[in-house]
Protein backbone atom coordinates (compact mmCIF):
# COMPACT_ATOMS: atom_id res chain seq x y z
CA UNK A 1 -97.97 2.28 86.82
CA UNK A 2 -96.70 5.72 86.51
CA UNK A 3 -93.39 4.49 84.69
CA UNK A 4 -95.35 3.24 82.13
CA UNK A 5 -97.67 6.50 81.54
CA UNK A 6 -94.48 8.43 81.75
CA UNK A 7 -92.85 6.11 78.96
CA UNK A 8 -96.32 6.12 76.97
CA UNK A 9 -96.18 10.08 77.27
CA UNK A 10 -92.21 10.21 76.02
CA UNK A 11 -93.07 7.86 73.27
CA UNK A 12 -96.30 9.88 72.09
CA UNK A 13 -94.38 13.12 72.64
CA UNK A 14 -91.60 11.88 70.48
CA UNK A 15 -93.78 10.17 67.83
CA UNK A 16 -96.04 13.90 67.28
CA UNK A 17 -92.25 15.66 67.47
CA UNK A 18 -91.35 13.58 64.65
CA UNK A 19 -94.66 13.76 62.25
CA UNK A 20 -94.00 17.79 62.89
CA UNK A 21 -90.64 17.89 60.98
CA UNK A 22 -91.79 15.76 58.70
CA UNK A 23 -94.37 17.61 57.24
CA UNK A 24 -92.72 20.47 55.09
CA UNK A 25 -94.24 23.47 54.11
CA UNK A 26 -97.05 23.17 51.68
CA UNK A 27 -100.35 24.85 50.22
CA UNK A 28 -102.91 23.35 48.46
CA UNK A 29 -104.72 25.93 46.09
CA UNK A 30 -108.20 25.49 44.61
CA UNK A 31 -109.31 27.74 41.39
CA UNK A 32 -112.81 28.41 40.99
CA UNK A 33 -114.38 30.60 38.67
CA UNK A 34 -116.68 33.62 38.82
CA UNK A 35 -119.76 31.37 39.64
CA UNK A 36 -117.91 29.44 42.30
CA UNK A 37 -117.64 26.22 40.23
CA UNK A 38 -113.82 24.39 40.28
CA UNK A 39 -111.73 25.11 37.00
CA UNK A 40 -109.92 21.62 36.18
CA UNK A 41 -106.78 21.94 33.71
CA UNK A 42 -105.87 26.06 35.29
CA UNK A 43 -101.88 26.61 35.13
CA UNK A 44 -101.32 27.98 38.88
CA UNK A 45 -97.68 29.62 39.31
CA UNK A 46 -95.99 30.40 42.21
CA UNK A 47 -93.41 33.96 42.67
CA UNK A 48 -91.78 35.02 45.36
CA UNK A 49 -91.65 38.74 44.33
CA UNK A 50 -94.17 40.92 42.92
CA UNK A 51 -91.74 42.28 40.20
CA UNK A 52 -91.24 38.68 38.92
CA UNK A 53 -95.13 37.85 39.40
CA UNK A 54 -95.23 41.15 36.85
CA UNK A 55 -92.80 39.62 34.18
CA UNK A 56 -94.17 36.37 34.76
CA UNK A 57 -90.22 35.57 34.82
CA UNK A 58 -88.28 33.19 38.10
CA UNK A 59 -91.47 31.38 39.15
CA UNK A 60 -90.91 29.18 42.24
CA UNK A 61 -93.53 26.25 40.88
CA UNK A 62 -96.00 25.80 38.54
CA UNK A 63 -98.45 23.27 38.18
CA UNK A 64 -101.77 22.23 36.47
CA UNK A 65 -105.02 21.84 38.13
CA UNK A 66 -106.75 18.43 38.56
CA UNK A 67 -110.25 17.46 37.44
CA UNK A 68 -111.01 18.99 41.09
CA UNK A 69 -109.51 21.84 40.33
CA UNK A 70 -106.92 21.79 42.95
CA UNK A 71 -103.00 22.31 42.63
CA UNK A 72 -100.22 20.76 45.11
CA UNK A 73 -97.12 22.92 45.72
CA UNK A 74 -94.57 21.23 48.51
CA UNK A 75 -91.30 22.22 49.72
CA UNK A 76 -91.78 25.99 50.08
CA UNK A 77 -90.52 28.72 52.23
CA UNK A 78 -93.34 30.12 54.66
CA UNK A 79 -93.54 33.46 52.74
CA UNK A 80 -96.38 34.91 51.40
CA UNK A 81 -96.61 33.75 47.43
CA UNK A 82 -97.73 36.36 44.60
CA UNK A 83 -99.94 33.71 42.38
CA UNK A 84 -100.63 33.75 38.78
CA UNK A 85 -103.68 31.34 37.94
CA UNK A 86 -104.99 31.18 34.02
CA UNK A 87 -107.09 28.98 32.37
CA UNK A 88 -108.04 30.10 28.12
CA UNK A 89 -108.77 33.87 28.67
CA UNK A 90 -109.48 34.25 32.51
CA UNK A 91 -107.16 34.82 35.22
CA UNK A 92 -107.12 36.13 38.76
CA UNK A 93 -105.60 39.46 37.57
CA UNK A 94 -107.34 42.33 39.65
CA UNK A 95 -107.68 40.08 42.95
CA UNK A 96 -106.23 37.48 44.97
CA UNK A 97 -102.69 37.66 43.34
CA UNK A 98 -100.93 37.06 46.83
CA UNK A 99 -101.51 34.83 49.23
CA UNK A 100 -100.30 35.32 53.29
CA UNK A 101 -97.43 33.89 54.73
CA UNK A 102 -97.49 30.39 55.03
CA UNK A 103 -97.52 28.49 58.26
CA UNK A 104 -94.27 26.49 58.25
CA UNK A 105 -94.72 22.73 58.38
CA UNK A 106 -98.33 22.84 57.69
CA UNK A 107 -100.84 22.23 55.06
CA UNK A 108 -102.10 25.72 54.39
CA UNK A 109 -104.69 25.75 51.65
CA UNK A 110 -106.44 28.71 49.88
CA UNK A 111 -108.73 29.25 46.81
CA UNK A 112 -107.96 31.23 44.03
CA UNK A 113 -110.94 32.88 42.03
CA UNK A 114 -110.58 33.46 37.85
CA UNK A 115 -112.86 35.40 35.74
């Protein structure tokens, strides 16, 4: 009997161990606008450094809103991410251009506002 909890134990330590690395480092961003409502078809980049976020020049990712106004970025470093979000003439300039460090391996997620 306590064999088998000890082997059930290794194998569910092993199998949570494994779905740990697999996850990578990811955040999921949501754009809303100045009335809280979701903003569907906003470009959302990603910079590492504030001077490129400035140029708008070496973006790490960029990617397009869906119709729930949420982006996917995977594969990142667990930095913290100056973000440029735009849709026709409103941005996020003036608040909420960076985003804390990301917790590795982990879906982090975090809502951008334009106005």
């Amino acid at each position: 009997m306590k064999k088998s909890v000890l082997i059930s134990l290794l194998v569910l330590y092993s199998v949570a161990l494994l779905a740990f690395q697999i996850i990578k480092t990811q955040v999921v961003i949501t754009v809303r606008n100045e009335l809280g409502n979701t903003e569907a078809n906003a470009t959302v980049t990603l910079f590492k450094m504030e001077a490129d976020y400035e140029k708008e020049v070496n973006p790490v990712q960029s990617g397009v809103t869906d119709a729930k106004g949420v982006v996917k970025f995977k594969d990142l470093d667990a930095i913290p991410y100056f973000v440029k979000a735009q849709k026709d003439d409103k941005d996020n300039a003036g608040g909420g251009e960076k985003i804390e460090t990301l917790v590795a391996n982990r879906i982090n997620k975090v809502t951008i506002v334009i106005q």
